[in-house]
Protein backbone atom coordinates (compact mmCIF):
# COMPACT_ATOMS: atom_id res chain seq x y z
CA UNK A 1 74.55 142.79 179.04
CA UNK A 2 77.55 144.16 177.97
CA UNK A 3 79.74 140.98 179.17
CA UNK A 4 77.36 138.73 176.91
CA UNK A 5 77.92 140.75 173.80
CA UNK A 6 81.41 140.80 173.83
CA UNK A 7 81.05 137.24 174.34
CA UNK A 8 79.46 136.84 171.51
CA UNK A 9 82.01 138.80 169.27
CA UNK A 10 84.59 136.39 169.03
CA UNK A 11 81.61 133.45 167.37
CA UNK A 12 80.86 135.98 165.23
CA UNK A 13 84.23 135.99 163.75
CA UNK A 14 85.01 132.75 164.05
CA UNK A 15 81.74 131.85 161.45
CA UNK A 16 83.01 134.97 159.26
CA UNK A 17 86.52 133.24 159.02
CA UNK A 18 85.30 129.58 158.13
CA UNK A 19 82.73 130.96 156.03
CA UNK A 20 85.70 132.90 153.99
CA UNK A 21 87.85 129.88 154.00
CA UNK A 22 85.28 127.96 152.88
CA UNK A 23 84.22 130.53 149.83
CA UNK A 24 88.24 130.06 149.10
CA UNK A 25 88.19 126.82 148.86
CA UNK A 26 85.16 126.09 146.65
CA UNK A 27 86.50 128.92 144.45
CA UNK A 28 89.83 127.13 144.23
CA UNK A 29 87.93 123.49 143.34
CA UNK A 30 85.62 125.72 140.62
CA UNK A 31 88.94 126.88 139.04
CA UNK A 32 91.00 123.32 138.94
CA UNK A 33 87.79 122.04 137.29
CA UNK A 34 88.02 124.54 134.82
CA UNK A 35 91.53 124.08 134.05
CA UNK A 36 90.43 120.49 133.89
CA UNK A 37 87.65 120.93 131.37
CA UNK A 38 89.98 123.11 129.18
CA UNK A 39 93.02 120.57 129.00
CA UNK A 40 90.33 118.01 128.42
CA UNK A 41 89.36 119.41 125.82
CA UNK A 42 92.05 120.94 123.78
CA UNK A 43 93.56 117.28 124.71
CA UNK A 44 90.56 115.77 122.96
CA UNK A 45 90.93 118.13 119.82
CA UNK A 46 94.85 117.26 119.48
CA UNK A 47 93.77 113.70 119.32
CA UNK A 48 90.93 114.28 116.48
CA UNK A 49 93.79 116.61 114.89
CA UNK A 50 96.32 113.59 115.01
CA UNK A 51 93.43 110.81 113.95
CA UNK A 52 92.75 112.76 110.88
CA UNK A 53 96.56 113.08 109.96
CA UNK A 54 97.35 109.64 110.67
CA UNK A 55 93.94 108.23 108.35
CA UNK A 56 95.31 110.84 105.75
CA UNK A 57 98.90 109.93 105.67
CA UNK A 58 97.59 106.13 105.50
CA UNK A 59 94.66 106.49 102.70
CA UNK A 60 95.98 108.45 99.60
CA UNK A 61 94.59 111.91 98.62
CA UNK A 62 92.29 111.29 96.17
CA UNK A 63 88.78 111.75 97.46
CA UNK A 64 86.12 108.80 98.25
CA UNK A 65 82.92 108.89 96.35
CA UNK A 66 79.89 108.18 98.35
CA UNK A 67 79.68 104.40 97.45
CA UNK A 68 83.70 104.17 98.66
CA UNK A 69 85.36 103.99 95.50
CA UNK A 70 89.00 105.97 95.28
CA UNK A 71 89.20 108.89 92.70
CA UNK A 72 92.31 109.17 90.66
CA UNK A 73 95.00 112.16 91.19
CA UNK A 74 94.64 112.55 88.38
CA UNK A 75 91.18 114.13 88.49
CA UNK A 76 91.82 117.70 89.56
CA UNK A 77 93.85 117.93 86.59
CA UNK A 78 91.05 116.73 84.57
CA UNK A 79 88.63 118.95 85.84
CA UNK A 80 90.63 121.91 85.29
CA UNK A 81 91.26 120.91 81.84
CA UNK A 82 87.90 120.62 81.89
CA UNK A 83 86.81 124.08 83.16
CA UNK A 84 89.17 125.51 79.77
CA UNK A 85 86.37 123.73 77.20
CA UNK A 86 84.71 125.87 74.55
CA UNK A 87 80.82 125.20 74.22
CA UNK A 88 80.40 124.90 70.72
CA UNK A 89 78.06 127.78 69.01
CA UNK A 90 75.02 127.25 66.82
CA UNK A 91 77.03 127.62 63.77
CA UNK A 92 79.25 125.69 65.09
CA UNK A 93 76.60 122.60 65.15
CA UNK A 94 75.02 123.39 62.40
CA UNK A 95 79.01 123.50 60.48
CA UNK A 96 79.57 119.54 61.87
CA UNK A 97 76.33 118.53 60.46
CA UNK A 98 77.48 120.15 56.94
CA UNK A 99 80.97 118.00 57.37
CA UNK A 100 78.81 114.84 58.31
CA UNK A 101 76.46 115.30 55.84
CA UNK A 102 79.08 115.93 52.87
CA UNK A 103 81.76 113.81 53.99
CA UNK A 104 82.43 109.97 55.62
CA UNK A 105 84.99 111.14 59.18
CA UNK A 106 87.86 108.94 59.57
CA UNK A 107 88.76 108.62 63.48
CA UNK A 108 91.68 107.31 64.64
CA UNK A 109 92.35 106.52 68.41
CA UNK A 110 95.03 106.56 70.95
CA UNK A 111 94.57 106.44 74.64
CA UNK A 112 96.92 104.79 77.25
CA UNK A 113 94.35 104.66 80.30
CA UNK A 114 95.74 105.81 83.70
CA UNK A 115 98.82 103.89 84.34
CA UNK A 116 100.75 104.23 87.74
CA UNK A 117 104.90 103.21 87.81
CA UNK A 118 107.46 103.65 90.62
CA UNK A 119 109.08 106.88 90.42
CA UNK A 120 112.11 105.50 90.31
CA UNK A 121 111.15 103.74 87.62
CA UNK A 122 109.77 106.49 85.32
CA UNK A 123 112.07 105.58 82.30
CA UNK A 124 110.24 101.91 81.96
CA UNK A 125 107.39 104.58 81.85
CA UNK A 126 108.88 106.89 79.23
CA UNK A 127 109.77 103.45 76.91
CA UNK A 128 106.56 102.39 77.14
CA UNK A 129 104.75 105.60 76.66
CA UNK A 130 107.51 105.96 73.41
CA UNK A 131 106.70 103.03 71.58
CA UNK A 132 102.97 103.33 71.79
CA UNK A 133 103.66 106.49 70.07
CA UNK A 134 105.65 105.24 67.54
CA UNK A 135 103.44 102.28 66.41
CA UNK A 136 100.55 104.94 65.77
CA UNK A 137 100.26 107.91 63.19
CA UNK A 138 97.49 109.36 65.60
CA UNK A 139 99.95 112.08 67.38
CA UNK A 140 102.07 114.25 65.31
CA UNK A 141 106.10 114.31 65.58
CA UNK A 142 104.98 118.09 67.92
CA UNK A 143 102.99 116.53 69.97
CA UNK A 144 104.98 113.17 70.72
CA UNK A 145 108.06 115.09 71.51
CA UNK A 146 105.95 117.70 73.85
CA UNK A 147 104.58 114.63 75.04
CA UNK A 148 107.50 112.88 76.15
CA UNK A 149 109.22 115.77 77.27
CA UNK A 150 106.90 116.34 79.97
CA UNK A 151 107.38 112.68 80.85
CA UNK A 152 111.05 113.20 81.15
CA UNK A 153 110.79 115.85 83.42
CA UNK A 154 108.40 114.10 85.72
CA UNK A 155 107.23 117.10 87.36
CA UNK A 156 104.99 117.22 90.66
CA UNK A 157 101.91 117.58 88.39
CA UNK A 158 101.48 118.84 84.93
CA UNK A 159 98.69 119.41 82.09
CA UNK A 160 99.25 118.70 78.17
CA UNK A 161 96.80 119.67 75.52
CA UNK A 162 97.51 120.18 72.25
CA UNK A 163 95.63 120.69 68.59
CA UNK A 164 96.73 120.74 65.28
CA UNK A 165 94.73 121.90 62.43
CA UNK A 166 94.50 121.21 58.90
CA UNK A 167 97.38 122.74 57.01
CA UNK A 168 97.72 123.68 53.11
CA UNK A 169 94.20 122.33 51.64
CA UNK A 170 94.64 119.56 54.17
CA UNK A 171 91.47 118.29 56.83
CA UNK A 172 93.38 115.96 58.47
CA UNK A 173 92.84 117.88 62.19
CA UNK A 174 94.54 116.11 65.78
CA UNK A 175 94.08 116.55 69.29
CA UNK A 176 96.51 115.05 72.33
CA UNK A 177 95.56 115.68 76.19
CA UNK A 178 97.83 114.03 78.45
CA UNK A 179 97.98 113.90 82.35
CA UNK A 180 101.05 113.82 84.85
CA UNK A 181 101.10 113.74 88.45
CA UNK A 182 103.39 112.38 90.97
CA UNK A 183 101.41 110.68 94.17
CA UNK A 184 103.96 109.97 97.16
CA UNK A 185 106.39 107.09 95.24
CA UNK A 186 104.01 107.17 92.43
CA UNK A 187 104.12 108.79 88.81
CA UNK A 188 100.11 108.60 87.37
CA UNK A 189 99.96 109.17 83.67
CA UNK A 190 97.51 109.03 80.94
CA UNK A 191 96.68 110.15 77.67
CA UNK A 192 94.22 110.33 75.11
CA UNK A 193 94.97 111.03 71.34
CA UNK A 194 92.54 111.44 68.45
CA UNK A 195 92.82 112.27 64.85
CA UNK A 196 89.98 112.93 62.51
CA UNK A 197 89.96 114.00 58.63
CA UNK A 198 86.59 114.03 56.39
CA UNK A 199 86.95 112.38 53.71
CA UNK A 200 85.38 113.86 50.59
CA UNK A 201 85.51 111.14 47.92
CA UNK A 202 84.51 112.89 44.71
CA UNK A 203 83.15 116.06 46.14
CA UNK A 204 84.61 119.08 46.01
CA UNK A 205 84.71 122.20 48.64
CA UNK A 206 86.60 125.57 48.59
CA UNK A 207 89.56 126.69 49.99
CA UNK A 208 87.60 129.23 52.50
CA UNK A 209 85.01 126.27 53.02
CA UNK A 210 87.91 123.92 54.32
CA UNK A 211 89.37 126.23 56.55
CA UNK A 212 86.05 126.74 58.07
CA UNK A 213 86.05 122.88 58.54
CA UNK A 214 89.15 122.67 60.29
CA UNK A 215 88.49 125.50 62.71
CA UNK A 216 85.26 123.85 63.65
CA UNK A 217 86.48 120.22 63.93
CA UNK A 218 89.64 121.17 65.91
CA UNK A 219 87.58 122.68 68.61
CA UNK A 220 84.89 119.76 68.49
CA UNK A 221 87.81 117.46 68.58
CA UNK A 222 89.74 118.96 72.09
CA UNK A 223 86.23 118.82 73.67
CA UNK A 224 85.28 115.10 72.75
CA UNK A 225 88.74 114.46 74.10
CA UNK A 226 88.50 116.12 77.51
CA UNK A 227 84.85 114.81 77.57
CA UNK A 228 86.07 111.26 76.96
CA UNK A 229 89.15 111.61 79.23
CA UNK A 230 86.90 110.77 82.18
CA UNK A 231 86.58 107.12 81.21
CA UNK A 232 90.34 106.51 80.98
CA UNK A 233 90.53 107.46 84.67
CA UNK A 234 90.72 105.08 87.34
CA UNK A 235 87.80 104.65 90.16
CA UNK A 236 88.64 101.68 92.26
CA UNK A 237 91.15 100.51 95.22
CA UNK A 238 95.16 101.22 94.64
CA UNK A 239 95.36 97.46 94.42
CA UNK A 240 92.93 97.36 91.31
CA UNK A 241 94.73 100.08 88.84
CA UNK A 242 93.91 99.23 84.91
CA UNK A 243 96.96 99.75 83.71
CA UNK A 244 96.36 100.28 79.38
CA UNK A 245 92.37 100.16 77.93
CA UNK A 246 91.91 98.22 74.71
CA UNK A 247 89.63 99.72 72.61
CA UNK A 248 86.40 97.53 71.91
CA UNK A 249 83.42 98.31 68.77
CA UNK A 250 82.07 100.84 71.75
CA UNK A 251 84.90 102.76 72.31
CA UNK A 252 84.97 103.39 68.72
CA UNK A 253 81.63 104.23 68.20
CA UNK A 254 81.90 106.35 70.74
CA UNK A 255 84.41 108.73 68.53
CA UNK A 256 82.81 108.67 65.59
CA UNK A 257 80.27 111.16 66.22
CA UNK A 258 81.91 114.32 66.79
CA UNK A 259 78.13 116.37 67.35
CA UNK A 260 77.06 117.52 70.51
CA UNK A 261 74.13 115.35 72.14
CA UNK A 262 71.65 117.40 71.21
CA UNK A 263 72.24 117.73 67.59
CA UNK A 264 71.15 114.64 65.17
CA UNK A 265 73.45 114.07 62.45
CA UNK A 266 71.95 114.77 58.93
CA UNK A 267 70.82 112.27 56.48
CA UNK A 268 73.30 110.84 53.69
């Protein structure tokens, strides 16, 4: 009885080694796989990573709109200048309706609409920018030379907005907001300049009563401006840019109420 037990042993050990060799094995497979999985996927991620770069570097950074039109680059700039708008008060509204009601505003307009040149090309720009200036008495002599200045330089991106108000008994009041921004071999510009003055005819108002006027219209003036910069703004392809907007009778009537939306103008 002995014999057969001892005999015994040695199967014993023998299923205790190839069941340990076996346990090795399958525990060696489980960890290859896992190495497998992970290199799968971190090798999948790269190539979503490199995908998204590549689309990116191809498609410029302006942001698609749910029906697939491009945004300008200019837009962030817009929207910032945006964010920097004073809501007009109550007296405020109730101040334009006393200007429209005792006085016919002249508005003069002048926008250059997004236009895109070659950077290396940005003095054809500057020319161009120059003499639609010059043929207009819309921007001051202040505001052109800020305004060209910033051209010049031809920074990475940049922000003008200046207003001028009605000096020495004078209502004549201005407003200039121009955009700047280079995109890759790009410079994107546009601009948008308006000048307004009441005219009085024979009426009369005091010196205290015009400065309230020109307080009220400068700030009414910068917000129509940023308000109508939007439309000046490219939203198409970068082979369909609109280079310069002519004004037409609804661009013009668009200006010539300076009252929020929700205020009527007063009778004459």
């Amino acid at each position: 009885m002995r014999m057969d037990k001892m005999a015994a042993m040695p199967v014993k050990y023998r299923n205790t080694r190839v069941q340990s060799s076996m346990a090795q094995m399958f525990s060696s497979i489980y960890k290859i796989l896992r190495l497998a999985f992970v290199c799968s996927f971190l090798l999948l991620f790269v190539l979503v990573i490199l995908i998204y770069s590549f689309n990116h570097a191809l498609i410029p950074n302006h942001g698609a709109g749910r029906n697939g039109t491009m945004h300008s680059p200019l837009q962030t700039l817009l929207t910032k200048e945006q964010t920097m708008q004073e809501e007009l008060r109550e007296s405020d509204s109730e101040m334009l309706k006393r200007i429209n009601d005792r006085s016919t505003l002249e508005v003069k307009i002048l926008v250059i609409a997004e236009t895109v040149a070659p950077y290396e090309d940005r003095e054809k720009l500057e020319t161009y920018i120059s003499k639609q200036l010059e043929s207009s008495d819309v921007v001051s002599k202040v505001q052109a030379s800020a305004l060209l200045s910033m051209v010049n330089l031809a920074p990475m991106e940049a922000s003008l907005s200046r207003e001028e108000t009605g000096l020495m008994g004078s209502l004549r009041n201005s407003a200039l907001l121009a955009l700047i921004k280079r995109d890759r071999n790009n410079v994107h510009f546009m601009m948008v300049g308006v000048r307004a003055e009441p005219r009085l005819g024979w009426r009369r108002i005091s010196a205290k009563e015009r400065n309230s006027w020109n307080s009220v219209l400068s700030r009414a003036i910068m917000n129509k401006v940023r308000m109508e910069a939007q439309n000046y703004l490219w939203q198409r392809t970068m082979d369909d840019v609109q280079d310069v907007v002519k004004l037409d009778v609804r661009d013009e009537l668009a200006w010539q109420s300076l009252l929020p939306d929700s205020v009527e103008p007063a009778d004459k």
